[in-house]
Protein backbone atom coordinates (compact mmCIF):
# COMPACT_ATOMS: atom_id res chain seq x y z
CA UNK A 1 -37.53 5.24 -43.53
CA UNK A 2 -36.70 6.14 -39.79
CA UNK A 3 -38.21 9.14 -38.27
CA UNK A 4 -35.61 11.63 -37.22
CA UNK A 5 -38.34 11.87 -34.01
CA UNK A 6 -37.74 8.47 -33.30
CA UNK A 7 -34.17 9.44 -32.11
CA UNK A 8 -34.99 9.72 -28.36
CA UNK A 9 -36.52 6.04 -28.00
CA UNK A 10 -33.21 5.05 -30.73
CA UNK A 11 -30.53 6.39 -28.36
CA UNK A 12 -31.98 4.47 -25.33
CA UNK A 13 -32.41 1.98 -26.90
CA UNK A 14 -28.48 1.27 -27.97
CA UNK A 15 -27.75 2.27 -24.45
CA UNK A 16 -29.49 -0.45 -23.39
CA UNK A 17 -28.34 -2.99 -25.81
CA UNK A 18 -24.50 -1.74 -25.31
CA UNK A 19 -24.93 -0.73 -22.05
CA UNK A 20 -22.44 -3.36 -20.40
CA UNK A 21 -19.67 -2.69 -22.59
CA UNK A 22 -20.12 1.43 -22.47
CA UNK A 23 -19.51 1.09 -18.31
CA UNK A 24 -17.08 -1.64 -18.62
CA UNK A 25 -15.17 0.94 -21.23
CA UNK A 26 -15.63 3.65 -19.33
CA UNK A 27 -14.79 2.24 -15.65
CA UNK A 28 -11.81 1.04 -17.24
CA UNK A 29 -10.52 4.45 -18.55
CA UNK A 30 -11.42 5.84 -15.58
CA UNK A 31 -9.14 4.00 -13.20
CA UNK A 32 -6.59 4.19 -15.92
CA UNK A 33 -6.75 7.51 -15.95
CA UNK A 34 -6.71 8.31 -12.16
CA UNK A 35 -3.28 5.91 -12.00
CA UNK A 36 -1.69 8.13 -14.58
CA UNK A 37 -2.70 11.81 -12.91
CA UNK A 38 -1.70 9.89 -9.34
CA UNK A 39 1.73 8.99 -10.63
CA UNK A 40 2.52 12.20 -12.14
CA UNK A 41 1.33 14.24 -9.14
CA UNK A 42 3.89 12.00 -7.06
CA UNK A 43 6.73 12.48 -9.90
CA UNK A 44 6.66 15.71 -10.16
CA UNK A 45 7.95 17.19 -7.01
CA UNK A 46 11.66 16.50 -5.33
CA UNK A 47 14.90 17.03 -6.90
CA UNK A 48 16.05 17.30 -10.56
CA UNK A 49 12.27 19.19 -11.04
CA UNK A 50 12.54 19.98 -14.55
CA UNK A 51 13.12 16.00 -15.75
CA UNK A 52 10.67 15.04 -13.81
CA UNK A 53 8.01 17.45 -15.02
CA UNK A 54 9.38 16.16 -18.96
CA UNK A 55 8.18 12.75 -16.99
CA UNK A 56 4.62 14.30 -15.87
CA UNK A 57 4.25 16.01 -19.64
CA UNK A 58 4.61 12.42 -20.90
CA UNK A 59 2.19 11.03 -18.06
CA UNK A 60 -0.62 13.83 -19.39
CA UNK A 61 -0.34 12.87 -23.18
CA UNK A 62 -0.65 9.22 -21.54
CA UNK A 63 -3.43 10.59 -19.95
CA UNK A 64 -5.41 12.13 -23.03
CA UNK A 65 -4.26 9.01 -25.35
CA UNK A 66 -6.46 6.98 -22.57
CA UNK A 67 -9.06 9.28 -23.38
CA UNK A 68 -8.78 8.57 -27.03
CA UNK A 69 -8.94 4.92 -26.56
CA UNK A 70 -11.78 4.87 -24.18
CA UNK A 71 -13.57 7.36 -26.85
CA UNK A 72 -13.22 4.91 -29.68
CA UNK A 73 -13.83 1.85 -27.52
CA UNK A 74 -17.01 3.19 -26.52
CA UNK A 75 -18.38 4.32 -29.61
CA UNK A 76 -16.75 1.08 -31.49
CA UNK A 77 -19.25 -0.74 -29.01
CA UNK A 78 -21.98 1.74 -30.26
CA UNK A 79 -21.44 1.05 -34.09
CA UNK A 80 -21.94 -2.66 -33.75
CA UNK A 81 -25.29 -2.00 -32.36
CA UNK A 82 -25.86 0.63 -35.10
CA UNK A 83 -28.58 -0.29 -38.48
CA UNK A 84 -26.49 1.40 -40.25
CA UNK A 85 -23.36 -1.22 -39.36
CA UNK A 86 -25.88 -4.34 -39.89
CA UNK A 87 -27.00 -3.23 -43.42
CA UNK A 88 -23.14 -2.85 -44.62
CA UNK A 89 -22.48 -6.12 -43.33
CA UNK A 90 -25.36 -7.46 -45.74
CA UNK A 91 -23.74 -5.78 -48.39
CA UNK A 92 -20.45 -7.77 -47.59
CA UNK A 93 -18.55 -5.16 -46.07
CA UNK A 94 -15.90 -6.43 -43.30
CA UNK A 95 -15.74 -5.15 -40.22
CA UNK A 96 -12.63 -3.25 -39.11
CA UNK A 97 -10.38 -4.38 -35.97
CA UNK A 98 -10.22 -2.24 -32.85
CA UNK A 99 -6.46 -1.36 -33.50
CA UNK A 100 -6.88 -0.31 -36.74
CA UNK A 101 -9.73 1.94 -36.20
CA UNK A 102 -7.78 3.35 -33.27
CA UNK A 103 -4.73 4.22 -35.80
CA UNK A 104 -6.95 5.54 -38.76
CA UNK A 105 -8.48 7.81 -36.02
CA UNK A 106 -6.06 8.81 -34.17
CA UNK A 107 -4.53 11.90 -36.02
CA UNK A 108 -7.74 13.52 -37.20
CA UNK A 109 -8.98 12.94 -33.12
CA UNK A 110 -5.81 14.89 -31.98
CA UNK A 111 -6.67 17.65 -34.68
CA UNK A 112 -10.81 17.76 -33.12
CA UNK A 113 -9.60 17.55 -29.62
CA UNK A 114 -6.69 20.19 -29.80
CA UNK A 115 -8.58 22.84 -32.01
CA UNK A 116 -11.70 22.77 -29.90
CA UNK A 117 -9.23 22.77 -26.44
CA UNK A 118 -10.97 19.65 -25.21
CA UNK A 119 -7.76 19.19 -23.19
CA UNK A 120 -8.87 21.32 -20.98
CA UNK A 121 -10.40 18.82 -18.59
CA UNK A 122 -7.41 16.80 -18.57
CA UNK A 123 -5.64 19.35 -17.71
CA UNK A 124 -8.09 20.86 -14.75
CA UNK A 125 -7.97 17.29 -13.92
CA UNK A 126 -4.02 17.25 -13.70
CA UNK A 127 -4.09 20.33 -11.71
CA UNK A 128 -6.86 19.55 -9.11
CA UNK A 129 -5.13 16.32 -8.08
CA UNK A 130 -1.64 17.95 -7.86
CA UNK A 131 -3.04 20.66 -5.56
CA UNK A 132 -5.42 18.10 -3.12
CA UNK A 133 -2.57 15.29 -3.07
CA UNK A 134 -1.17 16.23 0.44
CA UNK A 135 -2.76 19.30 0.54
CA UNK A 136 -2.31 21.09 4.01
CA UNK A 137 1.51 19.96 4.20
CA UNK A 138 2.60 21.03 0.71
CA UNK A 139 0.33 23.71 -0.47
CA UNK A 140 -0.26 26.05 2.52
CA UNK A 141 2.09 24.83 4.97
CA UNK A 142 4.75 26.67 2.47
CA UNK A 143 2.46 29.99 1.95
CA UNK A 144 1.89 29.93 6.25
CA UNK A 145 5.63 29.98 6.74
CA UNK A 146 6.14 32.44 4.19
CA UNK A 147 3.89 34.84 5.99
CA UNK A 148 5.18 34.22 9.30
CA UNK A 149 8.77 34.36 8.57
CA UNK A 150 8.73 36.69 5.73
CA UNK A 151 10.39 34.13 3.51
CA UNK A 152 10.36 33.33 -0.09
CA UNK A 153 10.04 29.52 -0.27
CA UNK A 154 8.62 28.41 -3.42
CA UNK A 155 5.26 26.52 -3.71
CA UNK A 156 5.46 23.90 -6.36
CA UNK A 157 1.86 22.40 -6.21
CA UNK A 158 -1.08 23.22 -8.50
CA UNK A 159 1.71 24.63 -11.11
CA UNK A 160 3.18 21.96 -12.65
CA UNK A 161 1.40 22.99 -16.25
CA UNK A 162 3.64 25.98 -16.40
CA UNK A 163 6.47 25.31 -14.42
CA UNK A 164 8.80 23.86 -17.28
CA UNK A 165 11.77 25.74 -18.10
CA UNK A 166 11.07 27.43 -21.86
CA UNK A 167 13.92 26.50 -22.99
CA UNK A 168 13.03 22.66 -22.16
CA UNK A 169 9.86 23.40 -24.09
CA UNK A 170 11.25 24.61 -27.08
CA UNK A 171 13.87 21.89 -27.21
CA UNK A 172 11.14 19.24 -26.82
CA UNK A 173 8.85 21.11 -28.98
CA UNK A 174 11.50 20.86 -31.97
CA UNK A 175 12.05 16.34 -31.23
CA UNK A 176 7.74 16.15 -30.50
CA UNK A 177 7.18 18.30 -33.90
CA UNK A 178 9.98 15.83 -36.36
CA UNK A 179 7.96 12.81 -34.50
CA UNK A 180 4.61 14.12 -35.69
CA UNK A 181 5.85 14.63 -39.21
CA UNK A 182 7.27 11.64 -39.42
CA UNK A 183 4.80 9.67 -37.94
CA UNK A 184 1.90 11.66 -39.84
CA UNK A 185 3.49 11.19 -43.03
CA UNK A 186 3.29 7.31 -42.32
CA UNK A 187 -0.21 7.48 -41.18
CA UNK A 188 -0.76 9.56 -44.41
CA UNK A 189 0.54 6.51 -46.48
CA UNK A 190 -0.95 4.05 -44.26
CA UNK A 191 2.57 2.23 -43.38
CA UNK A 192 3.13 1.25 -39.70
CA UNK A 193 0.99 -0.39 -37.91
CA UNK A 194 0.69 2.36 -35.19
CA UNK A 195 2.14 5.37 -36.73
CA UNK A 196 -1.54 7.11 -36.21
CA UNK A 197 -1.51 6.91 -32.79
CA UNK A 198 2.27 7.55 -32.59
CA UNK A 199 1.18 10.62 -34.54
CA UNK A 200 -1.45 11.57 -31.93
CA UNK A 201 1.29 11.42 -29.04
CA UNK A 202 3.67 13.75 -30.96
CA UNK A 203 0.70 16.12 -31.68
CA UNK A 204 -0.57 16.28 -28.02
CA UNK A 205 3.21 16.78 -26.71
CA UNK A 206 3.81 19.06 -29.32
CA UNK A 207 1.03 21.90 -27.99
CA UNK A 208 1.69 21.46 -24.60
CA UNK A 209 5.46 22.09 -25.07
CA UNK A 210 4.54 24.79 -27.02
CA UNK A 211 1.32 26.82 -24.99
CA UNK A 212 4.03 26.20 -21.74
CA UNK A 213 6.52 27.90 -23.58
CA UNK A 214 4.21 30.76 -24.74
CA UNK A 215 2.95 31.20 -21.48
CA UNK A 216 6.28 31.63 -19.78
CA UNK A 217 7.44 33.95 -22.69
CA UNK A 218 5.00 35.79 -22.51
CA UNK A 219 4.58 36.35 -18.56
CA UNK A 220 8.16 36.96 -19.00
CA UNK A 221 7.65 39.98 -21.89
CA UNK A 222 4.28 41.18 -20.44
CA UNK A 223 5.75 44.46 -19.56
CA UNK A 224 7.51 45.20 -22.80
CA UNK A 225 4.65 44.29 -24.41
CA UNK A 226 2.38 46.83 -22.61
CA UNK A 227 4.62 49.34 -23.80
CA UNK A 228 4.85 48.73 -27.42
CA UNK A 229 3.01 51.47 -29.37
CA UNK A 230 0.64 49.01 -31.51
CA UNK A 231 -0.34 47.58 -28.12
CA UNK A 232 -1.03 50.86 -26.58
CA UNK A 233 -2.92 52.42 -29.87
CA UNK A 234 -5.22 49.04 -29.97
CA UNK A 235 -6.79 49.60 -26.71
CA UNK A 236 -7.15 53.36 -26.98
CA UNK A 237 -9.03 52.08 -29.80
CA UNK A 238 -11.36 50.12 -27.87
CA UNK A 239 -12.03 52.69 -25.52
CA UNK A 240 -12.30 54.99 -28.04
CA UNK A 241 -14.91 52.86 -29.46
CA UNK A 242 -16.82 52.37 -26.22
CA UNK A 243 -17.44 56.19 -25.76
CA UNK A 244 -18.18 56.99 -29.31
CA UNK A 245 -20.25 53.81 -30.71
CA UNK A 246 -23.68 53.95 -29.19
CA UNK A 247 -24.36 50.38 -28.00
CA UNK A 248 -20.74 49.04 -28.29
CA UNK A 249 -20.60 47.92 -24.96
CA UNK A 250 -23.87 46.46 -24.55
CA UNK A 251 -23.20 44.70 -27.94
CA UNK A 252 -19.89 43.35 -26.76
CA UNK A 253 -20.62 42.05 -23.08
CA UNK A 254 -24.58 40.38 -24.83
CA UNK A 255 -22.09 38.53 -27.30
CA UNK A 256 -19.62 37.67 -24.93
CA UNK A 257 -22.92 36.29 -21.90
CA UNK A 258 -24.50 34.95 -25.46
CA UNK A 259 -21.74 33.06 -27.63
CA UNK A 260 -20.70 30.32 -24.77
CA UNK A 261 -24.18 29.24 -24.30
CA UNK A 262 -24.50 29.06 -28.77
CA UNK A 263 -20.75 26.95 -28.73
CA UNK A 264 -21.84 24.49 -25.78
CA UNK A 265 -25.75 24.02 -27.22
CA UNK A 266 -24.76 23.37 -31.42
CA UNK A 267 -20.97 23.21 -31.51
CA UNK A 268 -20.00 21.02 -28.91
CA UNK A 269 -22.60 18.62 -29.86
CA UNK A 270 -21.49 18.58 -33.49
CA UNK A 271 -18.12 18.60 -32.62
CA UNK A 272 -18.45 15.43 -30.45
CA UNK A 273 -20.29 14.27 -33.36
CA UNK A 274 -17.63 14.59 -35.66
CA UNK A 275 -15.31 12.56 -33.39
CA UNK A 276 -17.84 9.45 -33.84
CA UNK A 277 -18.02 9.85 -37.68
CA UNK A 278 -14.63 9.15 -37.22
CA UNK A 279 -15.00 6.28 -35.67
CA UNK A 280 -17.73 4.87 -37.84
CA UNK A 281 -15.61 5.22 -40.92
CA UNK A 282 -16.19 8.35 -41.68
CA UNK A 283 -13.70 11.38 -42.99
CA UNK A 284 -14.26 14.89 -41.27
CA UNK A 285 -11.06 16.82 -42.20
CA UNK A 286 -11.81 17.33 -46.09
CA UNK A 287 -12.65 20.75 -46.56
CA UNK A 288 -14.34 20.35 -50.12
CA UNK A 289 -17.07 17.87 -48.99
CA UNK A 290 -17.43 20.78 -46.48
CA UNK A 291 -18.24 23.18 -49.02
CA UNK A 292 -19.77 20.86 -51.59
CA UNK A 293 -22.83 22.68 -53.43
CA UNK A 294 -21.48 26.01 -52.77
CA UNK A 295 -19.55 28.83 -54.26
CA UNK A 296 -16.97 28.18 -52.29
CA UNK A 297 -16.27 24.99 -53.46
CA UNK A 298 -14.97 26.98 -56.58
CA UNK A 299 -12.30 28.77 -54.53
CA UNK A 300 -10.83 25.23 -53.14
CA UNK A 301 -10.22 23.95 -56.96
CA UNK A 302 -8.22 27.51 -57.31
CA UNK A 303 -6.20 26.83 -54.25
CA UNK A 304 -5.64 23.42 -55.64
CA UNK A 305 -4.51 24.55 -58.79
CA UNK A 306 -2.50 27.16 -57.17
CA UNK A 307 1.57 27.32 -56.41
CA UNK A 308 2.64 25.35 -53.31
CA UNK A 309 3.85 28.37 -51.37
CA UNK A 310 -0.05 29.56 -51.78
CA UNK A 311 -1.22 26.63 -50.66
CA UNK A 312 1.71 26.63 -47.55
CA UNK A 313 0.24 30.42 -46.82
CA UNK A 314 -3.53 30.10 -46.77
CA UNK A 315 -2.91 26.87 -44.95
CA UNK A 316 -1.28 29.05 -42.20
CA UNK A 317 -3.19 31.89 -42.04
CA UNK A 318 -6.44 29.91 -42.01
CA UNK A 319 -5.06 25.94 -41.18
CA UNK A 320 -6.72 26.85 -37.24
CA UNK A 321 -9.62 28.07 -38.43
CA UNK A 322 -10.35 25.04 -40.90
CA UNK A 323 -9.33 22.43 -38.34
CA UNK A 324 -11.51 23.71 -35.79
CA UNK A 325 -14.86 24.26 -37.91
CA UNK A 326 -14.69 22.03 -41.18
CA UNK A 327 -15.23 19.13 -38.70
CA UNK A 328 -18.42 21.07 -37.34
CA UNK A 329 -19.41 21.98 -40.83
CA UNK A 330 -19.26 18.06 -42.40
CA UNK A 331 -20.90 16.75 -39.03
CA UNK A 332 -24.16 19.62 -39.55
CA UNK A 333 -23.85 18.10 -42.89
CA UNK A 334 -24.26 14.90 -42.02
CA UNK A 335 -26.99 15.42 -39.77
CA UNK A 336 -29.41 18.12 -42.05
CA UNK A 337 -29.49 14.38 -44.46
CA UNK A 338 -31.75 13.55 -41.44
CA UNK A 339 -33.93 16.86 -41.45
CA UNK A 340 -33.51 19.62 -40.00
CA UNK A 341 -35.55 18.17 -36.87
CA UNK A 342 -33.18 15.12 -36.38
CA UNK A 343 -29.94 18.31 -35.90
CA UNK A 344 -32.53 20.27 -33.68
CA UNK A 345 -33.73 17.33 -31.63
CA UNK A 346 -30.04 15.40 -31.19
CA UNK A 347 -28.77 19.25 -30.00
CA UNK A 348 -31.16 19.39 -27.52
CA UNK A 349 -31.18 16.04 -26.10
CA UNK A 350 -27.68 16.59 -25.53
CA UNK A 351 -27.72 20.05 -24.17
CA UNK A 352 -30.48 18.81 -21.71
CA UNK A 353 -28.92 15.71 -20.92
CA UNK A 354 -25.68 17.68 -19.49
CA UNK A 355 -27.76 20.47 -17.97
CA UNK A 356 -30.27 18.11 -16.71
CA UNK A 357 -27.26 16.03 -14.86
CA UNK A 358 -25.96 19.14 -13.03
CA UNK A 359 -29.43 19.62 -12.05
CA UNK A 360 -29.13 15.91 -11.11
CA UNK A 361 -26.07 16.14 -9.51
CA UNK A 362 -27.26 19.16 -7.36
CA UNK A 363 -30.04 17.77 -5.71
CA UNK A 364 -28.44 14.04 -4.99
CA UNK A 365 -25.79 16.16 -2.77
CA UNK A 366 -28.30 18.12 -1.43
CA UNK A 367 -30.32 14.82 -0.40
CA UNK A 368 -27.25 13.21 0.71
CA UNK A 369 -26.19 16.41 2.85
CA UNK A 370 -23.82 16.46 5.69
CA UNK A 371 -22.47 18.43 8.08
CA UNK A 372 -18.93 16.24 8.73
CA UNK A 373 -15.99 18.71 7.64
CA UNK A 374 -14.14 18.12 4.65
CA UNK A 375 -17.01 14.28 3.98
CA UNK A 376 -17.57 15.50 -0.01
CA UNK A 377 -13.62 15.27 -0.40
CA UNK A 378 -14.03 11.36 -0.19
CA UNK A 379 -17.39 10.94 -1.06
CA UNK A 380 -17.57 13.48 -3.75
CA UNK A 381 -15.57 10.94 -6.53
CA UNK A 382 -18.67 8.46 -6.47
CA UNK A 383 -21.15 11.03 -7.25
CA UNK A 384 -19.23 11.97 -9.89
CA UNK A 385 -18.30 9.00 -10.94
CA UNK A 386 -22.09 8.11 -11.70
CA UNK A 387 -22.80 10.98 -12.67
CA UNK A 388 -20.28 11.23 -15.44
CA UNK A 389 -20.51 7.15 -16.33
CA UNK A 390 -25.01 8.44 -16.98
CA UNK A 391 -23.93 11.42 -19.09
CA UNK A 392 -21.40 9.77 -21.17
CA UNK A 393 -23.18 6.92 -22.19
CA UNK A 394 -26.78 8.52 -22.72
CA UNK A 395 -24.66 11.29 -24.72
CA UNK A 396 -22.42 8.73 -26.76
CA UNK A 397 -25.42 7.16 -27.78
CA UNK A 398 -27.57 10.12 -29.08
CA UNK A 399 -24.94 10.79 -31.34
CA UNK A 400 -24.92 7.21 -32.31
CA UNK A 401 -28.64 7.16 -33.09
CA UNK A 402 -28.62 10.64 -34.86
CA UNK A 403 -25.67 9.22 -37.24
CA UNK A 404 -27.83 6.04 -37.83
CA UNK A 405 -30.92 7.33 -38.33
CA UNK A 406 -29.17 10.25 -40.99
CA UNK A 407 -26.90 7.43 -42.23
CA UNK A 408 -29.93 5.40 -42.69
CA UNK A 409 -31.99 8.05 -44.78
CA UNK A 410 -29.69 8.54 -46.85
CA UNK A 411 -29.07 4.98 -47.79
CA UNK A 412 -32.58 4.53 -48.09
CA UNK A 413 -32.43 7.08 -50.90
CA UNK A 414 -29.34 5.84 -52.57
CA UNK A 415 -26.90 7.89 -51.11
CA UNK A 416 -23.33 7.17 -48.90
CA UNK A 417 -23.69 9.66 -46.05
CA UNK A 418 -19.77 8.94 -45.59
CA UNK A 419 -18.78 9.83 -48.66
């Protein structure tokens, strides 16, 4: 029976048994992924701007889909090093194929990384590279002659996220929403040999169509919506509140200083976690293995039972909320098999391991130090680079080790912690 505090000495060890295929997998992705962001900051700008930002939309679902693939690669090089993986080979159990696992993953990985907004480093990513690629002649060279000529001329760099027309976006949010129900419905019946990741394109270009299109309506109808009455009541509410509710304020601004540090230190960590269940063969989307053993569980067999447009309703009202934290819920669940030490410890190795790196990070540029104008521009990318390729793998593989150490508890005691 494993110790769950044996999960430190565990997750180095995998790093150094995989460790060759984690940096090739990573390295990999990683010029991948600077080719794609380079191309679509040189697409994007010229004539005919709004088909060529369709182009760069395409380029950043590229972009995240080489995430995906890199994520599965990686921890696909993880499971093969896991117990776990060796004892369900002795029980006869075949090993699946890279492709495959990428297409039975794909769709409930879009779901994770979409709900939890994990996009938004691709997208800072997309943004930062638009805005330094040529930087003094296209971002303030236009902004200089504005001021000195009191002209108008419009700056097109750095905005490229929220620049397409929203009426392109609701156009291509109509075709990228018919592809992902098409394609899911395949996935669902597990024809097509890459409908799942077809489905995971369609997905990604579906909710960036549609948050550029919200954005632009709604910087568009900010004004009218100031003015509505509901609008208006709701924050006289608030400051209502603020006045007449001792400690309402304090309350609100501890929560809001508090609740970032809770997500990033036990969400995030499960969440990520969830996305390797995946991989390993695992399903984190069913809501009633989420609630198994409660009184809850009772109210999905009702819902079940119910009429289809019930089921349609609930599924809207509460279908973000569900895809965001059933995941969480089935990965805690997966871990507590372990003990409640093996959740504690694998949160805060990899808390510490990611606040440990900036701390890292911090005092190599410090060390480094310069005082040549403009040097971390060009040397800045291999610091990072290391620094990144260190957190991801020692990261990767504490969630490895907590899943095989939980996984192999439970089989120890007869149970299928996949189940």
């Amino acid at each position: 029976m494993p110790s769950p505090f044996s999960l430190p000495l565990h997750a180095l060890k995998l790093a150094g048994q995989c460790a060759l295929p984690l940096i090739l997998w990573f390295s990999v992705g990683e010029l991948l992924r600077w080719g794609l962001l380079y191309a679509a900051t040189e697409i994007q700008h010229g004539s005919y701007r709004q088909p060529r930002l369709i182009v760069a939309y395409v380029l950043l679902t590229l972009i995240i889909l080489v995430s995906m693939t890199v994520i599965t690669g990686m921890f696909l090089s993880l499971r093969r090093a896991l117990r776990e993986t060796r004892a369900r080979r002795a029980d006869g159990q075949p090993e699946e194929q890279f492709w495959f696992s990428l297409n039975r993953v794909a769709p409930a990985f879009a779901v994770i990384y979409m709900a939890w907004s994990l996009f938004y480093e691709d997208a800072a990513d997309f943004q930062q590279m638009d805005l330094f690629h040529n930087l003094d002649d296209n971002f303030y060279t236009p902004i200089l002659n504005n001021v000195a000529n009191g002209t108008d001329e419009e700056v097109t760099y750095g905005v490229g996220l929220v620049s397409l027309d929203w009426r392109v976006s609701l156009a291509a949010m109509v075709v990228t929403f018919g592809l992902r129900m098409l394609f899911g419905r395949k996935a669902e019946r597990g024809s097509g040999r890459y409908s799942g990741i077809a489905a995971a394109f369609a997905e990604f270009s579906f909710v960036f169509c549609a948050l550029n299109a919200l954005y632009n309506i709604a910087l568009a109808r900010g004004e009218w919506a100031e003015q509505r009455a509901v609008v208006d009541s709701t924050k006289n509410f608030w400051e209502q509140a603020k006045t007449s509710v001792p400690g309402w304020e304090a309350f609100w601004n501890w929560f809001a200083e508090v609740w970032p540090h809770i997500t990033e230190a036990l969400a995030v960590p499960l969440t990520w976690l969830a996305v390797a269940v995946l991989v390993f063969g695992g399903s984190m989307d069913d809501t009633r293995r989420a609630l198994r053993g409660t009184r809850l569980e009772r109210g999905v067999d009702r819902l079940e039972q119910s009429h289809t447009i019930t089921q349609s309703a609930v599924d809207r009202v509460a279908g973000g909320f569900m895809e965001r934290w059933v995941p969480v819920v089935n990965a805690f669940r997966i871990t507590i098999k372990g003990g409640a030490a093996l959740f504690g410890l694998m949160c805060l190795l990899y808390t510490g391991i990611h606040v440990g790196a900036d701390y890292l990070d911090r005092a190599v540029r410090t060390l480094i130090g310069s005082d040549v104008p403009f040097m971390w521009l060009y040397t800045g990318m291999p610091v990072t680079f290391v620094k990144e390729l260190l957190v991801t793998i020692l990261s990767y593989s504490v969630l490895a080790a907590a899943f095989d150490i939980a996984a192999s508890r439970a089989r120890l005691q007869g149970e299928d912690i996949t189940a």
